[in-house]
Protein backbone atom coordinates (compact mmCIF):
# COMPACT_ATOMS: atom_id res chain seq x y z
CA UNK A 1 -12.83 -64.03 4.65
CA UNK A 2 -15.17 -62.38 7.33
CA UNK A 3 -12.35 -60.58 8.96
CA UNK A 4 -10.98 -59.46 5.15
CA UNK A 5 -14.60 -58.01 5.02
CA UNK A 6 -14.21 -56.86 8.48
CA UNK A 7 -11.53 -55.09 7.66
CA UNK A 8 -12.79 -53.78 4.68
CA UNK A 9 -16.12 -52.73 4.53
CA UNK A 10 -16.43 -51.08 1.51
CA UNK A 11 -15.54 -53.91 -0.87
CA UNK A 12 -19.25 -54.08 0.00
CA UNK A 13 -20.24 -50.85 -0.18
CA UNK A 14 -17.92 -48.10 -1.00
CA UNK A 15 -19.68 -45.65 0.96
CA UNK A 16 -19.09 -47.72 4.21
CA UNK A 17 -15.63 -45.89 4.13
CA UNK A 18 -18.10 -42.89 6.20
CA UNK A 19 -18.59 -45.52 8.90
CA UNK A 20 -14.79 -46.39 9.57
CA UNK A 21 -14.43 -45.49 13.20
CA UNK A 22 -11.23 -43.10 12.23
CA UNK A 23 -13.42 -40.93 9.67
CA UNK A 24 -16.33 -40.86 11.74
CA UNK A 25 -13.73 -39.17 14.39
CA UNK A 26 -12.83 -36.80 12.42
CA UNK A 27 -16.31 -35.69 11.98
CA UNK A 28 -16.14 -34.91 15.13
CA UNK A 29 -13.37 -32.59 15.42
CA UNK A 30 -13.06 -29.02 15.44
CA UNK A 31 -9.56 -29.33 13.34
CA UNK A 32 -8.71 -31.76 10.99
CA UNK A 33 -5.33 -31.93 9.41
CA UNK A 34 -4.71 -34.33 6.32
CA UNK A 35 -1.15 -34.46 5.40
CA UNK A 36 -0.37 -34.44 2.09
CA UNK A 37 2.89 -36.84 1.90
CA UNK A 38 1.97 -38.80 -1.47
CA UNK A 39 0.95 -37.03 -4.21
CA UNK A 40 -2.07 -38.18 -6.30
CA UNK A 41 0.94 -39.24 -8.64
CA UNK A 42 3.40 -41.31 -6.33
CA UNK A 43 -0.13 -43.74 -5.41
CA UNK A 44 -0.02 -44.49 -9.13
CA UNK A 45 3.85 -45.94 -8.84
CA UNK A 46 5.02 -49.94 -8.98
CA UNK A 47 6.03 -49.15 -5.14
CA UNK A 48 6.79 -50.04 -1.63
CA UNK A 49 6.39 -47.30 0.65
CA UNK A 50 6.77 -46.87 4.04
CA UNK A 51 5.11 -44.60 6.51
CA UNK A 52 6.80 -43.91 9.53
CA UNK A 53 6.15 -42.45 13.14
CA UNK A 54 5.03 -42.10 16.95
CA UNK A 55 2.17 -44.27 17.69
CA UNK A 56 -1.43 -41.97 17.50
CA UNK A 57 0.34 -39.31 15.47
CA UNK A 58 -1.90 -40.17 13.07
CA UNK A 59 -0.88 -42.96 10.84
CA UNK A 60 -3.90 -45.16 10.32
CA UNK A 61 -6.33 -42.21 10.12
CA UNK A 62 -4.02 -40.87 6.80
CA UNK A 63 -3.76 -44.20 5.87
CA UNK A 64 -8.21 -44.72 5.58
CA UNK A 65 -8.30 -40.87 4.07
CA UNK A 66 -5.95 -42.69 1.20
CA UNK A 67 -8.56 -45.10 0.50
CA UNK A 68 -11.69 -42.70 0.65
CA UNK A 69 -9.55 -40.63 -1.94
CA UNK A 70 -9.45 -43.67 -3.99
CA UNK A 71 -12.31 -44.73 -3.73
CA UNK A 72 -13.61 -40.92 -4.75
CA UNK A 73 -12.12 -41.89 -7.56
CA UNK A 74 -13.76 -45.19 -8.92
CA UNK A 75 -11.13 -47.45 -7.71
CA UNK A 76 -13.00 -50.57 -7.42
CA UNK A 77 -13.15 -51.23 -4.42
CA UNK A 78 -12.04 -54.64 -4.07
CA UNK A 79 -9.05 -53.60 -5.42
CA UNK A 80 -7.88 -51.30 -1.96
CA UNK A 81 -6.94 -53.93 0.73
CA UNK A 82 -6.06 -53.02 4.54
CA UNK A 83 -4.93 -55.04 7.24
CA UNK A 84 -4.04 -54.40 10.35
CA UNK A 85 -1.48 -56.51 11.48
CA UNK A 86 -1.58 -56.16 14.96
CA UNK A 87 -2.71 -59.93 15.93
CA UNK A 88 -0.97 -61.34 12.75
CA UNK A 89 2.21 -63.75 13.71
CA UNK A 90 4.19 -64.65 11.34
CA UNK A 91 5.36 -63.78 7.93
CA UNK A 92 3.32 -66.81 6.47
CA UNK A 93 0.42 -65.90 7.90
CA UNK A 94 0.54 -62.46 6.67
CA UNK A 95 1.32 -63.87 3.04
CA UNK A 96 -1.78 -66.45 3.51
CA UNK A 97 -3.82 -63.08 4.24
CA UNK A 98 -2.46 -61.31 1.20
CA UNK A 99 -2.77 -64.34 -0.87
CA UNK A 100 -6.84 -64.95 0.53
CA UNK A 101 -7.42 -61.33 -0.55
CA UNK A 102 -5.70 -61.22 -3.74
CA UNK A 103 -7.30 -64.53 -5.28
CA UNK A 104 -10.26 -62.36 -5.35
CA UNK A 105 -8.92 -59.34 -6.61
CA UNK A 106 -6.60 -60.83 -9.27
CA UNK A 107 -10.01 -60.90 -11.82
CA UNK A 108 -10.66 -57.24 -11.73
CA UNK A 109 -7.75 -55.65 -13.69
CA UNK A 110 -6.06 -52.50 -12.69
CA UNK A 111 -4.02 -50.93 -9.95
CA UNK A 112 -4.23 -52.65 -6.56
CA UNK A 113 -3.87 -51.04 -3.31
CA UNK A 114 -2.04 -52.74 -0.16
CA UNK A 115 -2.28 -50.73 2.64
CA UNK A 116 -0.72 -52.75 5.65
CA UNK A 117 -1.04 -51.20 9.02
CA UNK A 118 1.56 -51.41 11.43
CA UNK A 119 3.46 -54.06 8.89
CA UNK A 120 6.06 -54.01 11.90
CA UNK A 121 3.86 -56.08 14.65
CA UNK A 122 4.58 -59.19 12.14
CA UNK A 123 8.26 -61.36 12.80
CA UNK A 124 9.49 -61.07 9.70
CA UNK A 125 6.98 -59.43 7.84
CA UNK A 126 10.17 -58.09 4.79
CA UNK A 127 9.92 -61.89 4.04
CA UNK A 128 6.25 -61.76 2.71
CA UNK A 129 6.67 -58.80 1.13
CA UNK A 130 9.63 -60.28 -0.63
CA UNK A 131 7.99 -63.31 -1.40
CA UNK A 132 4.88 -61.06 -2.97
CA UNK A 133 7.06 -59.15 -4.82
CA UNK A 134 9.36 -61.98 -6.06
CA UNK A 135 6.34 -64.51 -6.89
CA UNK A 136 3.52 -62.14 -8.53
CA UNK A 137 5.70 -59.04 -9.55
CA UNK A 138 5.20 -55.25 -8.22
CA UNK A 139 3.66 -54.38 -11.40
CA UNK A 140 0.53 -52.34 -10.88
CA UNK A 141 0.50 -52.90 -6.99
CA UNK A 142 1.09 -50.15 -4.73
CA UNK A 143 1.89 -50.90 -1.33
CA UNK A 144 1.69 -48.82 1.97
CA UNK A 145 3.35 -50.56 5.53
CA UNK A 146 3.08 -48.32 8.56
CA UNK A 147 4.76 -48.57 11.60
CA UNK A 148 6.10 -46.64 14.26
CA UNK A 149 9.63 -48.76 15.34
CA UNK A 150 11.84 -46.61 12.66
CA UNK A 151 14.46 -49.44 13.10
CA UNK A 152 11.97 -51.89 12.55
CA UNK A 153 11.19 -51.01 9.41
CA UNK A 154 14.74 -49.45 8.36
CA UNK A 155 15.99 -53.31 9.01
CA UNK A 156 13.12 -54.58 6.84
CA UNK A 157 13.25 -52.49 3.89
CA UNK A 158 17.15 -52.70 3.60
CA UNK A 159 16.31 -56.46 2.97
CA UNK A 160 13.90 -56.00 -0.28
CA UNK A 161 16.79 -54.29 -2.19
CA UNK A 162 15.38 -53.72 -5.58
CA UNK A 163 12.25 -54.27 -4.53
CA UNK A 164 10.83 -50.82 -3.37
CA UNK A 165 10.04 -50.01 -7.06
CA UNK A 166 11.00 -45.92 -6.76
CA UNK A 167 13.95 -43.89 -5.55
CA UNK A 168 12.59 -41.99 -2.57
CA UNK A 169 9.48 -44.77 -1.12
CA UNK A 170 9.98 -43.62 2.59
CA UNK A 171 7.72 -40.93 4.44
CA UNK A 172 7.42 -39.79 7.96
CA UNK A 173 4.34 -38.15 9.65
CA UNK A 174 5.60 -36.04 12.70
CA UNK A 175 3.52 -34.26 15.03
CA UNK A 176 2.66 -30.36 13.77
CA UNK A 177 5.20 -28.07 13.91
CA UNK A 178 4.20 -24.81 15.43
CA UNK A 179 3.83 -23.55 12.13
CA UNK A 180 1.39 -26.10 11.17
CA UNK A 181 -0.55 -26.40 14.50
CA UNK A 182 -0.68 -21.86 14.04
CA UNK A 183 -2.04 -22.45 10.46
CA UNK A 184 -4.68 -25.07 11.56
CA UNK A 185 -5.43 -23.44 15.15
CA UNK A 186 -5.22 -19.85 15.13
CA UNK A 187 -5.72 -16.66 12.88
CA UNK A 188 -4.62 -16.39 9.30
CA UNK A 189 -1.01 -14.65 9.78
CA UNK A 190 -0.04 -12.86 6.39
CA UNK A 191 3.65 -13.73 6.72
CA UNK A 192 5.37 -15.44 3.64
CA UNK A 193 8.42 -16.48 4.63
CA UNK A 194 10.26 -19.54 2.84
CA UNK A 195 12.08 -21.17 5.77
CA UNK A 196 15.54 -19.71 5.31
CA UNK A 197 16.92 -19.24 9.36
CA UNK A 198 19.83 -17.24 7.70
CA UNK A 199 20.45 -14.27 9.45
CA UNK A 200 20.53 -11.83 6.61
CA UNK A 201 16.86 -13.61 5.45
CA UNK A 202 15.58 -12.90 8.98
CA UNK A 203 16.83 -9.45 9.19
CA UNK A 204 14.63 -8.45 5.89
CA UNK A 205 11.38 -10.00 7.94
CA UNK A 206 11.86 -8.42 11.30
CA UNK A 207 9.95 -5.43 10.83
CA UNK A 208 7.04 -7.83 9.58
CA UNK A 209 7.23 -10.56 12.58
CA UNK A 210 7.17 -7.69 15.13
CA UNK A 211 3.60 -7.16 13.47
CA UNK A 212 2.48 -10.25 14.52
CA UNK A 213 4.51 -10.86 17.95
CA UNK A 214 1.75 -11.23 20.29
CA UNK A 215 -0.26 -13.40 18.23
CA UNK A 216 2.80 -15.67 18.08
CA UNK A 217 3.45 -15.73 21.29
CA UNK A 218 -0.19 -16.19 22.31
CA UNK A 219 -0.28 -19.52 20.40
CA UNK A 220 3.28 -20.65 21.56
CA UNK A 221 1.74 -21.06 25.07
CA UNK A 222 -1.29 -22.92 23.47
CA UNK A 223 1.46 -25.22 21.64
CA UNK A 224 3.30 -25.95 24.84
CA UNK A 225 0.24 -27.19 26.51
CA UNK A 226 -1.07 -29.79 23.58
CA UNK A 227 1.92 -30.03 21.42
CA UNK A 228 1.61 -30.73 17.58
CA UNK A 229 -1.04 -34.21 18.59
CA UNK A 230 -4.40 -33.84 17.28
CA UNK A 231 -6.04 -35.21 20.01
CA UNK A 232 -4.85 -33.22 22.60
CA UNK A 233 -5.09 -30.29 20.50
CA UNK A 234 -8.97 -30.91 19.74
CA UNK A 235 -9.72 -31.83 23.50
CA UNK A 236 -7.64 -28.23 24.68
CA UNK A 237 -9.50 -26.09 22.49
CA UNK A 238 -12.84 -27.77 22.86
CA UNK A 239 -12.51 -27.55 26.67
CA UNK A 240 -9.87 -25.71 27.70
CA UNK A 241 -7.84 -28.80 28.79
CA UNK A 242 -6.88 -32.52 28.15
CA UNK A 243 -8.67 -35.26 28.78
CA UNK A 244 -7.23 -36.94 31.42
CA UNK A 245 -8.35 -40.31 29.11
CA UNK A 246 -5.61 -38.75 26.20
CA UNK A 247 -2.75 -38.84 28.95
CA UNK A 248 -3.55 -42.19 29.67
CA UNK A 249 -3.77 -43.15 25.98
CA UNK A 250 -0.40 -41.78 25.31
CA UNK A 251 1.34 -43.42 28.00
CA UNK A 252 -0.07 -46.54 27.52
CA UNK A 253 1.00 -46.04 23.84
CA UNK A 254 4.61 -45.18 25.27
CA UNK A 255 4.94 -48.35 27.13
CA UNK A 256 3.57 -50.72 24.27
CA UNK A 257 6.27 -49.47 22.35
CA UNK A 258 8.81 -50.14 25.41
CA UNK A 259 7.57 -53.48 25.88
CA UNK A 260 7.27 -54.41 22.30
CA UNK A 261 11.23 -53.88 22.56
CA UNK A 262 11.21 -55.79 25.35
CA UNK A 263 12.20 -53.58 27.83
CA UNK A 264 11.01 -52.37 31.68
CA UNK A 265 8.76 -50.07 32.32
CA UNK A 266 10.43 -49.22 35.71
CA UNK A 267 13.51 -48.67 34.01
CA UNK A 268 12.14 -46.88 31.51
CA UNK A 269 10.59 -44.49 34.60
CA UNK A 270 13.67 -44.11 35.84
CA UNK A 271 15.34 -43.15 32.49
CA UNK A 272 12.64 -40.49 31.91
CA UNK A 273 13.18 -39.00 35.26
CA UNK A 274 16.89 -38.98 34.88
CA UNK A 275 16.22 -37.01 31.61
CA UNK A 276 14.09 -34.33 32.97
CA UNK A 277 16.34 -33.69 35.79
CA UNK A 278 19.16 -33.25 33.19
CA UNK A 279 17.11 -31.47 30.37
CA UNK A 280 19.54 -29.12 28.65
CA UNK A 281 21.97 -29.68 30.53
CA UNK A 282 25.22 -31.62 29.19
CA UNK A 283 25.72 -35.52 30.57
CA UNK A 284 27.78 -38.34 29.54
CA UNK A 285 26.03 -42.06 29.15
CA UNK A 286 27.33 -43.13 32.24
CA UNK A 287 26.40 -40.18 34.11
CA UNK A 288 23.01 -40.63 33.12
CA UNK A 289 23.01 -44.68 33.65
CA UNK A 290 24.20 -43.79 37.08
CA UNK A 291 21.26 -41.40 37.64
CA UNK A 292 19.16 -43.97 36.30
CA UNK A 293 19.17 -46.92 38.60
CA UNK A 294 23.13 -47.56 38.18
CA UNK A 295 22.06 -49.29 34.94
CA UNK A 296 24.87 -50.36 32.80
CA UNK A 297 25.83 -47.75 29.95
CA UNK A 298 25.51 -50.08 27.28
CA UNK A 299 21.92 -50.82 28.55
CA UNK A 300 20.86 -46.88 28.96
CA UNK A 301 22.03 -46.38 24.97
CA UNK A 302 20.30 -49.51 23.72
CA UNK A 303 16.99 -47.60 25.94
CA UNK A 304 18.11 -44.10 24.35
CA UNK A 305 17.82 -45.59 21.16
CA UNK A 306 14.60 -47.52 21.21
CA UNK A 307 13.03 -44.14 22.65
CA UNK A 308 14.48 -42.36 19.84
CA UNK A 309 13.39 -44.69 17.34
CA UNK A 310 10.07 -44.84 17.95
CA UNK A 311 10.09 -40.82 17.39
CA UNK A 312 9.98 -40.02 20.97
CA UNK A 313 13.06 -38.23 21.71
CA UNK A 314 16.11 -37.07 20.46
CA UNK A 315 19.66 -36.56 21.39
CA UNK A 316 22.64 -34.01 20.07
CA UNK A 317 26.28 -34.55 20.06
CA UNK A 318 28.53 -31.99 20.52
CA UNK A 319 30.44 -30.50 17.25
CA UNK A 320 33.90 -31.52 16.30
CA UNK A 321 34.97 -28.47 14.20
CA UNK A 322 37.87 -30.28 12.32
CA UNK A 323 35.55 -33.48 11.33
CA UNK A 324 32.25 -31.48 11.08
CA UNK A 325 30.59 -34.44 12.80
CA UNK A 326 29.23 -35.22 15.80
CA UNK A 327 31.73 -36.11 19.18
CA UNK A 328 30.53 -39.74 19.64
CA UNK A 329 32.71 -39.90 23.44
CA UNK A 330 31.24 -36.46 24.61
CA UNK A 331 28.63 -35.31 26.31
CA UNK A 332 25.07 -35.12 25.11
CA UNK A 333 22.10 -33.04 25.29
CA UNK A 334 18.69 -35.27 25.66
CA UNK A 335 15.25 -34.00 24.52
CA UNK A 336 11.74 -35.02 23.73
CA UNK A 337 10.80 -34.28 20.54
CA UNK A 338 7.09 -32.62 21.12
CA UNK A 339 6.10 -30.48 23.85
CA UNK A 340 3.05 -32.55 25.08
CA UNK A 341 5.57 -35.56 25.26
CA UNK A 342 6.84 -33.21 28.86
CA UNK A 343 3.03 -33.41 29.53
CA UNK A 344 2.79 -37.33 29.30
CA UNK A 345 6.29 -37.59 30.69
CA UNK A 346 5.56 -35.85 33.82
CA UNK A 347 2.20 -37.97 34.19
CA UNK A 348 4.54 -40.72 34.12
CA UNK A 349 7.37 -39.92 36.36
CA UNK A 350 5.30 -38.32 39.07
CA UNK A 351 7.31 -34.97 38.17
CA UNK A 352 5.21 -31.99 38.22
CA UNK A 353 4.94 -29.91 34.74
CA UNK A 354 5.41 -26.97 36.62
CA UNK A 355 9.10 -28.59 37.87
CA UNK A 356 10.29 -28.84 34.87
CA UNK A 357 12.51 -26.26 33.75
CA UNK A 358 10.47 -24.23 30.83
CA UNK A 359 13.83 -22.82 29.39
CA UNK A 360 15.06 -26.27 28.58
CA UNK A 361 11.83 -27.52 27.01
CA UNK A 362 11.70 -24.24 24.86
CA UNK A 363 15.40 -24.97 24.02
CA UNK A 364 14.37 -28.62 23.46
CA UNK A 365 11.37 -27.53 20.88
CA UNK A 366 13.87 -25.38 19.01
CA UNK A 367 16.01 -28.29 18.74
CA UNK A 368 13.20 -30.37 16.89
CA UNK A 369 12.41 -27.49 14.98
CA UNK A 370 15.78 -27.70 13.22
CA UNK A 371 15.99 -31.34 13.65
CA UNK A 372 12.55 -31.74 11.33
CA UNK A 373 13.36 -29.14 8.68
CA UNK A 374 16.98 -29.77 8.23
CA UNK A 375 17.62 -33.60 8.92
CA UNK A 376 16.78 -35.43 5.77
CA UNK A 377 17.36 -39.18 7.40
CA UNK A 378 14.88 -38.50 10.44
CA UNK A 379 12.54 -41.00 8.98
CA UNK A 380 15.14 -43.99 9.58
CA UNK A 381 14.53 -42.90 13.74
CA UNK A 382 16.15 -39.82 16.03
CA UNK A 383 19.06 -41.48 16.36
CA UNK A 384 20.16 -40.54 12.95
CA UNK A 385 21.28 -37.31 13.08
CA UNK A 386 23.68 -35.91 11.42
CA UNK A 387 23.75 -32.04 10.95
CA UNK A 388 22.48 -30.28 14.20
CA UNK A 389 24.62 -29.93 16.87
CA UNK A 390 25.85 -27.92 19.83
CA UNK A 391 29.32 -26.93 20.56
CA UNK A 392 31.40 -25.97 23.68
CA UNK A 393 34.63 -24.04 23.59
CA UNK A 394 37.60 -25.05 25.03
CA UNK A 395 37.35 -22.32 27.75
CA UNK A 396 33.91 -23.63 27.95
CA UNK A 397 31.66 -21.16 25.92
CA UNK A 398 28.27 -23.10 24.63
CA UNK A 399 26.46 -22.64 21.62
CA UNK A 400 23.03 -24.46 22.03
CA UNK A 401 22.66 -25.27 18.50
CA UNK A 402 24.82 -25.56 15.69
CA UNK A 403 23.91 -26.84 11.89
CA UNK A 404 26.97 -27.58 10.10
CA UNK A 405 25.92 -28.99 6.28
CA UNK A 406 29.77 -28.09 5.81
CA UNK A 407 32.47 -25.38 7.22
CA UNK A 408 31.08 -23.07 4.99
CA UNK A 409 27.38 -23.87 5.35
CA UNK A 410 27.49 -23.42 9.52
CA UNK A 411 24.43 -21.40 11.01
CA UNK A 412 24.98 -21.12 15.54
CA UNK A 413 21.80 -20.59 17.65
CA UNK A 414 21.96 -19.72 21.27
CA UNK A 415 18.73 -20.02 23.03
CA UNK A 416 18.40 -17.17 25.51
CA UNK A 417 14.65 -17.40 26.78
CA UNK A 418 15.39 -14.34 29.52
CA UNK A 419 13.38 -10.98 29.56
CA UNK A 420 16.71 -8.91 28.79
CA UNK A 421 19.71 -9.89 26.08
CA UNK A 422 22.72 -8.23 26.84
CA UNK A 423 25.59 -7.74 24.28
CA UNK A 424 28.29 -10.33 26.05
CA UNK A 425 25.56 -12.99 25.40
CA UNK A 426 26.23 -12.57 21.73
CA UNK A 427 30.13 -13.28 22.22
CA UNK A 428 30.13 -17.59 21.63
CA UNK A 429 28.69 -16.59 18.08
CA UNK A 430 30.89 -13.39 17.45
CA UNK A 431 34.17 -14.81 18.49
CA UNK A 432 33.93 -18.01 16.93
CA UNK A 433 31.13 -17.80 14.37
CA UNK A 434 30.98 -14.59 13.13
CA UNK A 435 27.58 -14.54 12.41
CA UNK A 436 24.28 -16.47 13.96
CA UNK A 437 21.09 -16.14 15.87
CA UNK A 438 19.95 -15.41 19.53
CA UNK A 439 16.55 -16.58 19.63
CA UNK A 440 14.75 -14.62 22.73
CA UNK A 441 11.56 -14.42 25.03
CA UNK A 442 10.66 -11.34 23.57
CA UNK A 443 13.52 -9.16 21.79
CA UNK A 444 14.01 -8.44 18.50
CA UNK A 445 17.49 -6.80 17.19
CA UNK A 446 20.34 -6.37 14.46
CA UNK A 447 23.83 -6.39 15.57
CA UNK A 448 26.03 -6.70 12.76
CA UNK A 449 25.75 -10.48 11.16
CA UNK A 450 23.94 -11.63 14.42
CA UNK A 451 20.03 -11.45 14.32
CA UNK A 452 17.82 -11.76 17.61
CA UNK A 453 14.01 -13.15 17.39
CA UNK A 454 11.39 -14.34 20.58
CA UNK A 455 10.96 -18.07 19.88
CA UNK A 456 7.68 -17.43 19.12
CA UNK A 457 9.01 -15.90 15.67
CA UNK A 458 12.19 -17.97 14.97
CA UNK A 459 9.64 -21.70 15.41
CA UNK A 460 7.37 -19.41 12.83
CA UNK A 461 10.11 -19.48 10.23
CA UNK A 462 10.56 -22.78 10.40
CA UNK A 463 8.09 -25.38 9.01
């Protein structure tokens, strides 16, 4: 019982909620950004949810501003229960804790709250869950399990079928988009624009974005530094720079998640540095388990993978035109997903930032624009995706970036981050597109169907 109370110090006192270490750092903090992915209405369901993504993106911090809501509201407070499971065994275990807590709970009446906290740390943790559910019902119980292995927890919840309790119980908390990180960071920018990236949409705004092109840009290079991670966005503006403490955090957080999975950290090095050298560029498997350490192919992909499903990077298969899926026995194009992640990565590596080639990690940051606004499955991992693409000619014309809901619904981007955009850049889209977007350093233009914005714009449209 003293770690329950621990744990949860305002079944106490309600107001010791202001002394939980992750509130009392966000008193500290010049920006504070509360995502709003459950409504007020969606806490009140007979549900299950999960809440997905990177480790320190912000997970257990959303997770205690839950409870102070509820507890804003007269929830009684021995009705909220957290745990964090990250010393917790075994599935029994984790049911003994539930079962110590709820004993005490059962008496009050009304909703109660389970708020588990990295629910993936525990072998088998679906089990208890199942067993809750099965033995005392999901009636007027609302639970919460984080966790930042996407497979993890995709393998766990697909074994409590008819047991989540509502039709859509999964959320994932990214880093900001440049969007969000402008709206939280930097001045108020009078632009409503919906998110549309078709070219006719963006056409009608042009004259409005040109408005506001230097502010853009200005915060683009403040993005790049500190990426869409609180931290590292509080410590840049309040000094001007990282912490050298936050790139350790994050890489240490990087390789728990590597050897959680069980995997090297020397491979994993090796991997990253392979990446980097490639970045943008188009590589098979075994090209890039060659570069790596002449690891086998199968063992790179099973790497790929766990990096991608713990949300830090992503991959892109080229096109196939006739299928409109991706070309599982091409080449790929390898990313990470925020911009600080190059930050951490070259800390890593040994690879100096300035090395790394800034076209490809602005053609990268596009990529995860369009990944996180137009791939609906993102919260099962990166490795599930299923509508952006890039696609290569047969006489070996690229198009960076290709969404393709369906042969009707296709929209190419070619990333062209040079001062000048001449005419013959536009001809991938023209001759087999038709229509599209050239996203830019700094040009804006109309040519017909095809639109040209600085990145600085386009990421702006996007959410």
């Amino acid at each position: 019982m003293d770690e329950l109370l621990l744990q949860n110090p305002w079944w106490e006192n309600k107001d010791r909620i202001k002394d939980d270490v992750n509130i009392k750092k966000l008193k500290k903090r010049k920006f504070v950004y509360e995502p709003s992915l459950f409504k007020p209405s969606e806490l009140q369901e007979d549900a299950v949810y999960t809440l997905r993504g990177a480790r320190q993106v912000g997970k257990t911090t959303l997770v205690k501003l839950i409870i102070k809501g509820l507890l804003k509201k007269n929830v009684h407070p021995r009705n909220i229960f957290y745990y964090s499971m990250d010393l917790v065994k075994d599935d029994k275990e984790l049911f003994g804790i539930f079962m110590a807590w709820y004993r005490t709970a059962e008496k009050n009446g009304g909703r109660k709250y389970i708020l588990f906290d990295e629910a993936t740390y525990v072998k088998g943790w679906e089990k208890a869950i199942k067993h809750i559910v099965d033995t005392l019902g999901l009636e007027n119980k609302t639970f919460i399990l984080t966790g930042s292995s996407a497979i993890d927890l995709r393998k766990g919840s697909e074994r409590l079928p008819g047991r989540r309790g509502v039709a859509d119980p999964d959320r994932l908390l990214l880093p900001l988009s440049f969007r969000q990180f402008l709206r939280l960071t930097g001045p108020n920018i009078g632009l409503k624009i919906e998110g549309s990236i078709d070219p006719g949409d963006i056409g009608k705004n042009i004259d409005e974005l040109k408005i506001y092109h230097k502010k853009l840009d200005l915060y683009l290079d403040k993005y790049l530094v500190c990426g869409g991670f609180l931290e590292s966005i509080n410590s840049f503006f309040d000094k001007d720079a990282i912490d050298d403490e936050i790139f350790e955090r994050y890489a240490s957080v990087i390789f728990t998640e590597i050897e959680k999975a069980k995997k090297s950290r020397n491979t994993s090095k090796n991997i990253f540095s392979s990446i980097l050298d490639s970045l943008g560029s188009r590589i098979s498997w075994s090209k890039l388990a060659k570069k790596s350490g002449g690891i086998s192919t199968n063992t790179l992909i099973d790497y790929i993978y766990t990096f991608s499903d713990s949300f830090t990077l992503h991959h892109i298969e080229h096109l196939d035109m006739n299928k409109m899926t991706g070309s599982p026995l091409k080449e790929k194009k390898l990313y990470f997903f925020d911009p600080f992640y190059y930050h951490i990565v070259s800390k890593i590596t040994g690879i100096p930032y300035i090395k790394i080639n800034r076209s490809s990690i602005i053609e990268g940051l596009i990529g995860a624009h369009l990944i996180r606004n137009f791939e609906p499955g993102i919260y099962q991992g990166f490795s599930n995706i299923e509508k952006t693409f890039y696609w290569r000619s047969a006489r070996g014309k690229e198009v960076d970036f290709v969404l393709a809901g369906s042969k009707k619904e296709i929209i190419a981007i070619m990333v062209k981050y040079q001062n000048i955009i001449d005419p013959i850049d536009y001809l991938p889209i023209k001759n087999s597109f038709k229509k599209g977007i050239v996203v830019s350093r700094n040009t804006f233009d109309i040519a017909g169907d095809i639109v040209t914005l600085p990145v600085s714009s386009f990421l702006y449209i996007l959410d």
